[in-house]
Every structure is written in structure tokens, then in C-alpha cells.
PDB file of N, CA and C in Angstrom:
ATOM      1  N   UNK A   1     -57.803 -68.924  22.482  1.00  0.00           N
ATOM      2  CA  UNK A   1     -58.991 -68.890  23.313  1.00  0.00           C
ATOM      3  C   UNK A   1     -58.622 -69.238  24.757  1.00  0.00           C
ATOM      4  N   UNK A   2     -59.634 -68.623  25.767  1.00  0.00           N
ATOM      5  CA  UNK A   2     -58.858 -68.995  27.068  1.00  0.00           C
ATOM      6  C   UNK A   2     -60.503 -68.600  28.057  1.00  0.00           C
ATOM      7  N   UNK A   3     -60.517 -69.937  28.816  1.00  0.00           N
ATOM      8  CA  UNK A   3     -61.784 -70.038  29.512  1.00  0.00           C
ATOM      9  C   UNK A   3     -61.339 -69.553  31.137  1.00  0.00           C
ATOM     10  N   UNK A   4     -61.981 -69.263  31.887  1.00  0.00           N
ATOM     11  CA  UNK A   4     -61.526 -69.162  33.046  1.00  0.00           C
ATOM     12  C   UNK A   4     -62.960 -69.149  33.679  1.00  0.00           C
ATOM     13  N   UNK A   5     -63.032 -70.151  35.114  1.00  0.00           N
ATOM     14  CA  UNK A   5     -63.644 -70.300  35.851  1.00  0.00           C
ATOM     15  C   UNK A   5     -63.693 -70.671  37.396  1.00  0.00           C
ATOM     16  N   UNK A   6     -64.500 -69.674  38.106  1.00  0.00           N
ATOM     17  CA  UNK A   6     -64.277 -69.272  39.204  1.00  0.00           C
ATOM     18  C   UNK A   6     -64.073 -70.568  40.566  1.00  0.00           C
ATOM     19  N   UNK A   7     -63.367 -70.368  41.202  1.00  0.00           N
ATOM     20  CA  UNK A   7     -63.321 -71.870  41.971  1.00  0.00           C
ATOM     21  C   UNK A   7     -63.468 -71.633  43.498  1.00  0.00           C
ATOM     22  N   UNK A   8     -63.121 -70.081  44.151  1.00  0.00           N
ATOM     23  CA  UNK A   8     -63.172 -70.041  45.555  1.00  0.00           C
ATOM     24  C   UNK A   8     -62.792 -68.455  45.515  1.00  0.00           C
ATOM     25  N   UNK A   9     -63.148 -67.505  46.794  1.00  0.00           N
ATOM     26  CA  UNK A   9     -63.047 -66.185  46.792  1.00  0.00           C
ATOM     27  C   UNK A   9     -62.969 -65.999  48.740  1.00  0.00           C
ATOM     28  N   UNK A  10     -62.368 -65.087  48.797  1.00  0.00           N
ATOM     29  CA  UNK A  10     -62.642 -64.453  50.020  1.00  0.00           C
ATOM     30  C   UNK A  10     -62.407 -63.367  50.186  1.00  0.00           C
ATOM     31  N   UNK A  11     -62.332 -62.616  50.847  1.00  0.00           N
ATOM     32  CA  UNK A  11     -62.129 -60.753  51.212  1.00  0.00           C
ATOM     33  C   UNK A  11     -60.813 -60.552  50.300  1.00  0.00           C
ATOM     34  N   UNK A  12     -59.816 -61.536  50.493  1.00  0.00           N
ATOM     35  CA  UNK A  12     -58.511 -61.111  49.872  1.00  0.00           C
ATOM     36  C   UNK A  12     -57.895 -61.554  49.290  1.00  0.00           C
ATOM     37  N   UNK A  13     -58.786 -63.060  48.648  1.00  0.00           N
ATOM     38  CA  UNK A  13     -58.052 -63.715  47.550  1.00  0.00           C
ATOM     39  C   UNK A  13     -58.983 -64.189  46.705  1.00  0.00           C
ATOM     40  N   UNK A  14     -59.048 -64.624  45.477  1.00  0.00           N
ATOM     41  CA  UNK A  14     -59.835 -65.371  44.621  1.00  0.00           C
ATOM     42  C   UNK A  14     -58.752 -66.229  44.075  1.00  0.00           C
ATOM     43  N   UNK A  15     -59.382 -67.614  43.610  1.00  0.00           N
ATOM     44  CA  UNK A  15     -59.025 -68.833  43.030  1.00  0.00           C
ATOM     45  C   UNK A  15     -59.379 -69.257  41.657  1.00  0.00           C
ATOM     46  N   UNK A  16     -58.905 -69.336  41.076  1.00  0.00           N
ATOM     47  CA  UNK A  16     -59.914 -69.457  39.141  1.00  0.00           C
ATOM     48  C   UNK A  16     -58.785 -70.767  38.442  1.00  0.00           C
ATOM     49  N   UNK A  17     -59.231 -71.286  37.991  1.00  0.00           N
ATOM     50  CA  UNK A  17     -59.131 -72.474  36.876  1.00  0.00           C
ATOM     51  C   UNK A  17     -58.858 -71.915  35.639  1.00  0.00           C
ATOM     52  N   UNK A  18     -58.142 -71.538  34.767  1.00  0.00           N
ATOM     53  CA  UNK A  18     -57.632 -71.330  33.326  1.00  0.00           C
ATOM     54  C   UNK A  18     -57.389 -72.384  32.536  1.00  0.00           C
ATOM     55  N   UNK A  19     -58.180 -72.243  31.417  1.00  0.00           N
ATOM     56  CA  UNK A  19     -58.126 -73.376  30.300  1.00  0.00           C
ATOM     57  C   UNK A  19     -57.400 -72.392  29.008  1.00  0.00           C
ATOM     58  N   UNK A  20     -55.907 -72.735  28.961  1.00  0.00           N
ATOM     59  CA  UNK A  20     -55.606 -71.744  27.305  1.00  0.00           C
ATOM     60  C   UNK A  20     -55.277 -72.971  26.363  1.00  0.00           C
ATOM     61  N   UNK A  21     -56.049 -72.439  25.224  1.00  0.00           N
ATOM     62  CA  UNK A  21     -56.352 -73.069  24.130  1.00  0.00           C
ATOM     63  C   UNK A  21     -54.338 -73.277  23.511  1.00  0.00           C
ATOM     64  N   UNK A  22     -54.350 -74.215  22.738  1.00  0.00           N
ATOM     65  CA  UNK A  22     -52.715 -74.339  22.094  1.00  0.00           C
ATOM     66  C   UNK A  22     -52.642 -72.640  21.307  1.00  0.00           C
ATOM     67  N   UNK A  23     -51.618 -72.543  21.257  1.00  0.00           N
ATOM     68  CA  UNK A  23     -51.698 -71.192  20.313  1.00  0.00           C
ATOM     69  C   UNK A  23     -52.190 -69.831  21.647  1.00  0.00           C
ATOM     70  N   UNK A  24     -52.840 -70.318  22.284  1.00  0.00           N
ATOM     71  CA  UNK A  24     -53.671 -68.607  22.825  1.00  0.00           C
ATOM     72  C   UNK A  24     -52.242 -67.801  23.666  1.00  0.00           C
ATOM     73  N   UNK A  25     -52.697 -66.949  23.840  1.00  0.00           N
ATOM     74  CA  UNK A  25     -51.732 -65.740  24.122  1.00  0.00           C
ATOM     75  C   UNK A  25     -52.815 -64.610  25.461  1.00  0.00           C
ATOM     76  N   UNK A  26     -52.989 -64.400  26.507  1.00  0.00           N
ATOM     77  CA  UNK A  26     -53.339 -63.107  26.844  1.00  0.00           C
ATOM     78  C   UNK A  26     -52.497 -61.827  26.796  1.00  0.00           C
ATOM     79  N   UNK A  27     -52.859 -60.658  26.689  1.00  0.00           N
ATOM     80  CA  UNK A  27     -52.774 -59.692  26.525  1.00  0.00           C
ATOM     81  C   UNK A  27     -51.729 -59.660  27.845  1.00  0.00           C
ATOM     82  N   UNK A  28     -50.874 -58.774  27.333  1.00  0.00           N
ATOM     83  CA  UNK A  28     -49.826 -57.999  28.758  1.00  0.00           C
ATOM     84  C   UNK A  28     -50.161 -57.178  29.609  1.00  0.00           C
ATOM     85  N   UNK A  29     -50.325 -57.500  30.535  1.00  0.00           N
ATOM     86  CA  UNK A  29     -50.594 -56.541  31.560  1.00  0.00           C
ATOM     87  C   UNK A  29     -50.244 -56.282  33.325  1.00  0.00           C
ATOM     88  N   UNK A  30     -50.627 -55.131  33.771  1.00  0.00           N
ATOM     89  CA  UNK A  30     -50.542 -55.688  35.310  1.00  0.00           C
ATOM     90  C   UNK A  30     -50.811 -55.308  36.265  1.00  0.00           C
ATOM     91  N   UNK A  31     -50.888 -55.205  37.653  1.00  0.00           N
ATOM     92  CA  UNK A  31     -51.786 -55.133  38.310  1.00  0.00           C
ATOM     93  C   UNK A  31     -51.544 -54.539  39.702  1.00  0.00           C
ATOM     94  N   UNK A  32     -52.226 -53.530  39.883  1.00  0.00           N
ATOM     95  CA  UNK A  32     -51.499 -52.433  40.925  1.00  0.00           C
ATOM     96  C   UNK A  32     -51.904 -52.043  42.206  1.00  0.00           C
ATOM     97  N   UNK A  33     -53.042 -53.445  42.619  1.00  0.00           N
ATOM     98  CA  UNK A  33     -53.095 -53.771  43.981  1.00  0.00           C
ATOM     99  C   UNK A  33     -52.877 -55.391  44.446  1.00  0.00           C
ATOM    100  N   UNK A  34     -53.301 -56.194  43.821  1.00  0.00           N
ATOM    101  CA  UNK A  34     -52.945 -57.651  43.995  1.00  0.00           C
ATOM    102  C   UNK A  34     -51.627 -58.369  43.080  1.00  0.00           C
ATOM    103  N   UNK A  35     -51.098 -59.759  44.030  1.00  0.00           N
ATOM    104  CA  UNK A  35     -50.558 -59.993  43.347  1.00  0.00           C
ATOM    105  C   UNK A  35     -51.061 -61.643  42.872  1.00  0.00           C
ATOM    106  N   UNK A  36     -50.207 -62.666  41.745  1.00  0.00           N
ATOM    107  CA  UNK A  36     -50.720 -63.343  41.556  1.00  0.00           C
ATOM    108  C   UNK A  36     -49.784 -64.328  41.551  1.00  0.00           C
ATOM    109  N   UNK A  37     -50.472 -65.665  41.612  1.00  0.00           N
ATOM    110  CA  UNK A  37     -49.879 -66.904  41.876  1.00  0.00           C
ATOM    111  C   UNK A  37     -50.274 -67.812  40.780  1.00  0.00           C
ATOM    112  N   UNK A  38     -49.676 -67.952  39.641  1.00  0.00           N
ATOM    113  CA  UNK A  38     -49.899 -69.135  38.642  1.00  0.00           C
ATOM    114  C   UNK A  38     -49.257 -70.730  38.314  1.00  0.00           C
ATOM    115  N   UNK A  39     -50.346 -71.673  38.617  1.00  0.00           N
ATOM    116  CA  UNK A  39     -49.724 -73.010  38.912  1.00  0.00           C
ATOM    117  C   UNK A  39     -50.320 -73.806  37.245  1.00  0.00           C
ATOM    118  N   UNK A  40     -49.221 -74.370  37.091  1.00  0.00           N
ATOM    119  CA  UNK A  40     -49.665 -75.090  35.662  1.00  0.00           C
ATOM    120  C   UNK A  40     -49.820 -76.688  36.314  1.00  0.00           C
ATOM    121  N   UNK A  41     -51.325 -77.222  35.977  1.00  0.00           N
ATOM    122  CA  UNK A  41     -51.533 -77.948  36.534  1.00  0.00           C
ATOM    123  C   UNK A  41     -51.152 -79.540  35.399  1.00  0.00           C
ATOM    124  N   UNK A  42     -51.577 -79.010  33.930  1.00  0.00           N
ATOM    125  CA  UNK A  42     -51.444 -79.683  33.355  1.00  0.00           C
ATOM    126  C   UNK A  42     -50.875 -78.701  31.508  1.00  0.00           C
ATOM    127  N   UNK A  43     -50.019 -79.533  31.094  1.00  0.00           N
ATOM    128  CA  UNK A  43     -49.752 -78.709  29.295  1.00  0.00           C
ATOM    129  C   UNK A  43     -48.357 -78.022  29.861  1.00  0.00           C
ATOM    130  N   UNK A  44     -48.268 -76.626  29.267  1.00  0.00           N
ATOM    131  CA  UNK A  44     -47.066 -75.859  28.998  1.00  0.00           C
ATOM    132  C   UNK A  44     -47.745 -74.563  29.125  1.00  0.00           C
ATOM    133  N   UNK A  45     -47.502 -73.899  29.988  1.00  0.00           N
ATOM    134  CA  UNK A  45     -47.434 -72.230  29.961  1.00  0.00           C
ATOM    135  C   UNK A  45     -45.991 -71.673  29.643  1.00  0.00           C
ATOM    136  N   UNK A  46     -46.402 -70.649  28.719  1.00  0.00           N
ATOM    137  CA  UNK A  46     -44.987 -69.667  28.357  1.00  0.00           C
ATOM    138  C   UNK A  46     -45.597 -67.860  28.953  1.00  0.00           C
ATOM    139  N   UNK A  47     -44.666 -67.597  29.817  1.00  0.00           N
ATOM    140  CA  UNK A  47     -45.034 -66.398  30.405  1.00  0.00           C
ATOM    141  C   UNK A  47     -43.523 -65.320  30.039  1.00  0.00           C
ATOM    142  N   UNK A  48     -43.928 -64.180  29.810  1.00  0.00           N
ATOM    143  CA  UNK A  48     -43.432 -62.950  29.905  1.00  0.00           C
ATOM    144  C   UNK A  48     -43.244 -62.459  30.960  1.00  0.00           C
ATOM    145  N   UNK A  49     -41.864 -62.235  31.804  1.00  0.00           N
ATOM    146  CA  UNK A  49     -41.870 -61.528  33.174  1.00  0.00           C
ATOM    147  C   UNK A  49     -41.215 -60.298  33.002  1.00  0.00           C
ATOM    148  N   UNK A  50     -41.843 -58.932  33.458  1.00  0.00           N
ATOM    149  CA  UNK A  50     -41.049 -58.025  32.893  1.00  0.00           C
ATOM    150  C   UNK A  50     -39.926 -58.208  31.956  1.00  0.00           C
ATOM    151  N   UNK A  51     -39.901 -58.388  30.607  1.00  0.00           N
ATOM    152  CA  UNK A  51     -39.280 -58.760  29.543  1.00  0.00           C
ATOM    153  C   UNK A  51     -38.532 -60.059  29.157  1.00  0.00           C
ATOM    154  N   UNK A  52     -38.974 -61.113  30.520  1.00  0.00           N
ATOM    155  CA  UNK A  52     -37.618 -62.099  30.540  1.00  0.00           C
ATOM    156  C   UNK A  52     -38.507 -63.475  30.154  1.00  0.00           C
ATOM    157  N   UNK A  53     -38.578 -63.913  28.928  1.00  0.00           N
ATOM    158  CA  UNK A  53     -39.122 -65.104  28.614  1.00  0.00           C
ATOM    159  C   UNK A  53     -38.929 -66.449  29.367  1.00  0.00           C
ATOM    160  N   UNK A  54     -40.048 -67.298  29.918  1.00  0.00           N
ATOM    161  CA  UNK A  54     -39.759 -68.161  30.582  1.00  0.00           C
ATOM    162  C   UNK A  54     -41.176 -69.169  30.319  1.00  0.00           C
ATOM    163  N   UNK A  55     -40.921 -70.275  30.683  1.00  0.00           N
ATOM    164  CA  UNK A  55     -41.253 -71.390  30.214  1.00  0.00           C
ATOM    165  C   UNK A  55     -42.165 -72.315  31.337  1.00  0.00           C
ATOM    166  N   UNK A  56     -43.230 -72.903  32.198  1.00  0.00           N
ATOM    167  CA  UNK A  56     -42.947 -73.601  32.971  1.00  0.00           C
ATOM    168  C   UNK A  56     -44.016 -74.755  32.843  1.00  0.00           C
ATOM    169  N   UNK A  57     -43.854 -75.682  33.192  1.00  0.00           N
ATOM    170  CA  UNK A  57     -44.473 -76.741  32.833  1.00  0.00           C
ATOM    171  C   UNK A  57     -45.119 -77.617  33.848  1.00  0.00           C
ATOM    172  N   UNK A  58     -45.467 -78.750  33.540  1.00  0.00           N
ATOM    173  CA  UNK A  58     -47.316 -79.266  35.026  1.00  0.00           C
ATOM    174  C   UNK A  58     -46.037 -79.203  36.165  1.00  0.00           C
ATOM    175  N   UNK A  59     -46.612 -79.095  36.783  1.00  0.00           N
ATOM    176  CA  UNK A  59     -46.769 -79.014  38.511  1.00  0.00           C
ATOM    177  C   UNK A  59     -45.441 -77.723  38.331  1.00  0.00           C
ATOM    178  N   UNK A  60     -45.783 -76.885  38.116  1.00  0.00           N
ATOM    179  CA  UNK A  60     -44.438 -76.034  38.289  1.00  0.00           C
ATOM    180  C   UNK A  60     -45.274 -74.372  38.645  1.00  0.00           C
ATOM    181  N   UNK A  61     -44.667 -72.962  39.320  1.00  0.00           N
ATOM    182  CA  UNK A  61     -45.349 -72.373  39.705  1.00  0.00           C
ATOM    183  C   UNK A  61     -44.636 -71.031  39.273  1.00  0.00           C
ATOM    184  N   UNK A  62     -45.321 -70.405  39.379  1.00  0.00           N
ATOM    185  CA  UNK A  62     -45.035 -68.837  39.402  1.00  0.00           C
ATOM    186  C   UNK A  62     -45.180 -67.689  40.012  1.00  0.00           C
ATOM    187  N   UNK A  63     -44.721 -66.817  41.116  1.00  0.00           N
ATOM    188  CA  UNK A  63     -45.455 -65.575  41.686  1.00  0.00           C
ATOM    189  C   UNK A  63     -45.028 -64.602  40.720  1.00  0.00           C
ATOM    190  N   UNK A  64     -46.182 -63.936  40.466  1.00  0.00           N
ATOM    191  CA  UNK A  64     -46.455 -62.381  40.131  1.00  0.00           C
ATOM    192  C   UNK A  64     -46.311 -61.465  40.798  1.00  0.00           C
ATOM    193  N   UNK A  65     -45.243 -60.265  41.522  1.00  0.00           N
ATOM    194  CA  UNK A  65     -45.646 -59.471  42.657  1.00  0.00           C
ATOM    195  C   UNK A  65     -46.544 -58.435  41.894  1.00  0.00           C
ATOM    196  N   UNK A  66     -47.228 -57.724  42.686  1.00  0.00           N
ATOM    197  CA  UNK A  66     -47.873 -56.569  42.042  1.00  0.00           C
ATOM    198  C   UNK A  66     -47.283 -55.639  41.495  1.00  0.00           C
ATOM    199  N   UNK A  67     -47.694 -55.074  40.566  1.00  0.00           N
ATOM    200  CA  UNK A  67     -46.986 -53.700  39.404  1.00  0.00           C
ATOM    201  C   UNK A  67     -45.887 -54.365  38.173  1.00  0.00           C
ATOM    202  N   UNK A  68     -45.911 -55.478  38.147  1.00  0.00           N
ATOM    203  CA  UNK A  68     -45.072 -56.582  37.386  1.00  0.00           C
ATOM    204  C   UNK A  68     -45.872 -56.968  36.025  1.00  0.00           C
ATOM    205  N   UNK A  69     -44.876 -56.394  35.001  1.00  0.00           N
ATOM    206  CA  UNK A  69     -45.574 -56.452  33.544  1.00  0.00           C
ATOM    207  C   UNK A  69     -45.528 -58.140  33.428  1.00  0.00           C
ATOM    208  N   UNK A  70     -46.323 -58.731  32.993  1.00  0.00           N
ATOM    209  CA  UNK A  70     -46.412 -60.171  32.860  1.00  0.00           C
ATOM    210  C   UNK A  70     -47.600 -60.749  31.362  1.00  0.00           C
ATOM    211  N   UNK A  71     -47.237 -61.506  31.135  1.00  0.00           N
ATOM    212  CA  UNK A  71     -48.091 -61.936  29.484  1.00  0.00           C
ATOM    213  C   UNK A  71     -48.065 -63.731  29.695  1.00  0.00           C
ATOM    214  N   UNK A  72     -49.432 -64.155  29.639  1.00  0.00           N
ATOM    215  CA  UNK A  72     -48.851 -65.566  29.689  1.00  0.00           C
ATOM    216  C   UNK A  72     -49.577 -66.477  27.881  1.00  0.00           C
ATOM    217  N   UNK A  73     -49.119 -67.546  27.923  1.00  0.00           N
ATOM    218  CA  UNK A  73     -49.718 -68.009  26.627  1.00  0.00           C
ATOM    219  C   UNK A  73     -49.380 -69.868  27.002  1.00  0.00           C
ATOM    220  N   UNK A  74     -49.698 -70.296  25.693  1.00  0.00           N
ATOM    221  CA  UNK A  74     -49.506 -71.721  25.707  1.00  0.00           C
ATOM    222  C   UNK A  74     -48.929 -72.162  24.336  1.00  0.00           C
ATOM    223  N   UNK A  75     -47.667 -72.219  24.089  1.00  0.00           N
ATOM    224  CA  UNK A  75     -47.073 -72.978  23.156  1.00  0.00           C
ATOM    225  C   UNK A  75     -46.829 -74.373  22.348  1.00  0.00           C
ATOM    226  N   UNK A  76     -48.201 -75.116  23.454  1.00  0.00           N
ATOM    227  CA  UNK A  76     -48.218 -76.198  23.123  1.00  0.00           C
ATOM    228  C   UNK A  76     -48.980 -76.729  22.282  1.00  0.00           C
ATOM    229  N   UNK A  77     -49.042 -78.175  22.179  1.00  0.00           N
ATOM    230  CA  UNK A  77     -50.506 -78.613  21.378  1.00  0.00           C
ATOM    231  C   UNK A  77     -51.245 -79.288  22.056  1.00  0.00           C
ATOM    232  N   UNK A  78     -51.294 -79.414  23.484  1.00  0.00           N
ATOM    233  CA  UNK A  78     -52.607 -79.407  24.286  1.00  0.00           C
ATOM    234  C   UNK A  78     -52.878 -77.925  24.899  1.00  0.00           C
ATOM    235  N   UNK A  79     -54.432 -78.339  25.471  1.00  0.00           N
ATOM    236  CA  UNK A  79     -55.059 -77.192  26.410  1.00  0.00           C
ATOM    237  C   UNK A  79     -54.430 -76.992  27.947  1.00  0.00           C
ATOM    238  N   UNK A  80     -53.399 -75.712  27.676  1.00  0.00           N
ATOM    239  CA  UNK A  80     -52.507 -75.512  29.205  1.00  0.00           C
ATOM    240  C   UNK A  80     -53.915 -75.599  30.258  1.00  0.00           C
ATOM    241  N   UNK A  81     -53.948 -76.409  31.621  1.00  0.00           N
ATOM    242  CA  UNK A  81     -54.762 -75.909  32.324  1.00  0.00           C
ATOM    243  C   UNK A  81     -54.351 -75.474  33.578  1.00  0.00           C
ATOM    244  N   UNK A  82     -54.283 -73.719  34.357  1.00  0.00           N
ATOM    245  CA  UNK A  82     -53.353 -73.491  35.259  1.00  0.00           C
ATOM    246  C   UNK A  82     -54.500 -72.691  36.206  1.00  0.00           C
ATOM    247  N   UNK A  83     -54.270 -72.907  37.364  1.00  0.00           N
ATOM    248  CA  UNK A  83     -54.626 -72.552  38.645  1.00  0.00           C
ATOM    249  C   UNK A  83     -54.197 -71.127  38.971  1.00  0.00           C
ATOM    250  N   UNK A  84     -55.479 -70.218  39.096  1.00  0.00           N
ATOM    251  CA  UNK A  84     -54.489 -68.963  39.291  1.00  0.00           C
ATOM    252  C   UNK A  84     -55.200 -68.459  40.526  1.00  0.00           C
ATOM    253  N   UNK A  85     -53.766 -67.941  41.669  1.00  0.00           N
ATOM    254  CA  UNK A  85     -54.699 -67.570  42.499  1.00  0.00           C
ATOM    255  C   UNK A  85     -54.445 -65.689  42.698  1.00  0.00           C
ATOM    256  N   UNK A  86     -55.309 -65.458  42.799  1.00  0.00           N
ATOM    257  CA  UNK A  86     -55.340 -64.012  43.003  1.00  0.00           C
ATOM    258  C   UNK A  86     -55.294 -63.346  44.601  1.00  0.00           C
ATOM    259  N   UNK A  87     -53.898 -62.554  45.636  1.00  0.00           N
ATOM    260  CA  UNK A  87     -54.163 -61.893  46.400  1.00  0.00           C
ATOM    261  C   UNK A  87     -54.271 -60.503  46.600  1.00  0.00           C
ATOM    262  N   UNK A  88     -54.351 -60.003  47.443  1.00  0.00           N
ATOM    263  CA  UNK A  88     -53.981 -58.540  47.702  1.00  0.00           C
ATOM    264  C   UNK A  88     -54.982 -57.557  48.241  1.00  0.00           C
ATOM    265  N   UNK A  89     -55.438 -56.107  48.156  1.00  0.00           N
ATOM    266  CA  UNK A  89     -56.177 -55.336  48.548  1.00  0.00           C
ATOM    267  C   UNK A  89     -57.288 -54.708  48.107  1.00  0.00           C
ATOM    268  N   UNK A  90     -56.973 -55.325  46.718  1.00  0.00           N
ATOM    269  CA  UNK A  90     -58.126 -54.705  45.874  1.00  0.00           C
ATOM    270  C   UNK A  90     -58.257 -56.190  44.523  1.00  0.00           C
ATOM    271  N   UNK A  91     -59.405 -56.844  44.496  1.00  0.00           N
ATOM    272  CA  UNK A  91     -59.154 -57.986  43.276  1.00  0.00           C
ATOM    273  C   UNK A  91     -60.196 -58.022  42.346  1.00  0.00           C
ATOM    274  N   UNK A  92     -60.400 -56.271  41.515  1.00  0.00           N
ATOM    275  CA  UNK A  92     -61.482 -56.117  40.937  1.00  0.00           C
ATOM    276  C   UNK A  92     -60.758 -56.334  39.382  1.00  0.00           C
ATOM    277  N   UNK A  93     -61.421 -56.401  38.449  1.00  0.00           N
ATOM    278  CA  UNK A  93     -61.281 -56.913  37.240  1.00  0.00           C
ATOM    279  C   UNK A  93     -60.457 -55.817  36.499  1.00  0.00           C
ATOM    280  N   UNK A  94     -60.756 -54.564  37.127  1.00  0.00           N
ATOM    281  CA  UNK A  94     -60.772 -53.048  36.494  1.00  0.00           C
ATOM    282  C   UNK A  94     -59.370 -52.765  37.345  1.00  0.00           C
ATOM    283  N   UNK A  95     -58.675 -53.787  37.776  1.00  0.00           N
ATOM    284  CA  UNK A  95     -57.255 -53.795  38.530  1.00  0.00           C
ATOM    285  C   UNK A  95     -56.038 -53.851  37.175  1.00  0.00           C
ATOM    286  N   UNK A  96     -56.529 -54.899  36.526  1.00  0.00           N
ATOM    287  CA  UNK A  96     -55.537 -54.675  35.120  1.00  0.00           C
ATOM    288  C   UNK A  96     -55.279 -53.777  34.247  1.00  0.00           C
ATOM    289  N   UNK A  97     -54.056 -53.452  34.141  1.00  0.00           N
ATOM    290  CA  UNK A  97     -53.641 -52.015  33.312  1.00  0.00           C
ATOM    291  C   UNK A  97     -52.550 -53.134  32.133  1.00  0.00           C
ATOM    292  N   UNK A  98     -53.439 -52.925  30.871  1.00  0.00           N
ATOM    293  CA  UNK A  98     -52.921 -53.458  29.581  1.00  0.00           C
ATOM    294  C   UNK A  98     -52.723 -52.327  28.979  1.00  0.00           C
TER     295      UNK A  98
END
């Protein structure tokens, strides 16, 4: 399970709060006008970067450039909670290609 809630927006970026449940997984996908910035604020995120498994943990960060296959999840047994910020030219929902 994985909550996400909105925290700040402007013409060319949005800000969102992610809560992934232990166990959760999102879907692979990616994104072919913005890119993204994922900060694990608290728990364990395990992310997929174009095929290369990686691991990162609280206060640790990640850029996404755009067109970059990426999958993230939480391997832990708390609730990962990570900061994601969204930039670029276009930051509509209908931007993700899974």
C-alpha cells in the first residue's frame, strides 16, 4: 500500500510526501517530460534504476532524470516515508508510461 500526499506545487515542480507500506512495491515506470527527486526521510527504500538494484536509506537521496525506467518499494518492516519532488515541463499524472 502506498499513500501519497500533496505538500507544495508550482508551474514546474510539485512536492508530495510518500508513505510505502513494508512489503509495497510501485509499478515500473517512467516519465517523458519531468524528472524526479526522491528523498527517504525515514525507513528503507529499495529502487530499480534502469535495471541496477539499489538500496537507500533516511536522509539519503536519489535523482531520476527523465525517460529513466525506475521502480521503487520498501523492504522493510516499517512505513518507508520519502519526499518526492517532481520537476520539468509537463507534471501531469498521464506523464507515466508503465
Amino acid at each position: 500500500m502506498s499513500e501519497i500526499e500533496p505538500l507544495a506545487k508550482g508551474k514546474r515542480y510539485r512536492i508530495f510526501r510518500r508513505i510505502l507500506a513494508p512489503g509495497a512495491r510501485l509499478k515500473r515506470e517512467h516519465h517523458m517530460h519531468r524528472s524526479e527527486t526522491l528523498i527517504v526521510v525515514s525507513g528503507t527504500m529499495s529502487i530499480i534504476l534502469n535495471n541496477l538494484p539499489l538500496t537507500k536509506f533516511e536522509n539519503e537521496s536519489i535523482h531520476i532524470p527523465a525517460t529513466v525506467d525506475h521502480e521503487i518499494g520498501n523492504p522493510g518492516r516499517i512505513p518507508a516515508e520519502i519526499v518526492e519532488i517532481w520537476y520539468g515541463s509537463y507534471l501531469g499524472e498521464d506523464d507515466a508510461v508503465r
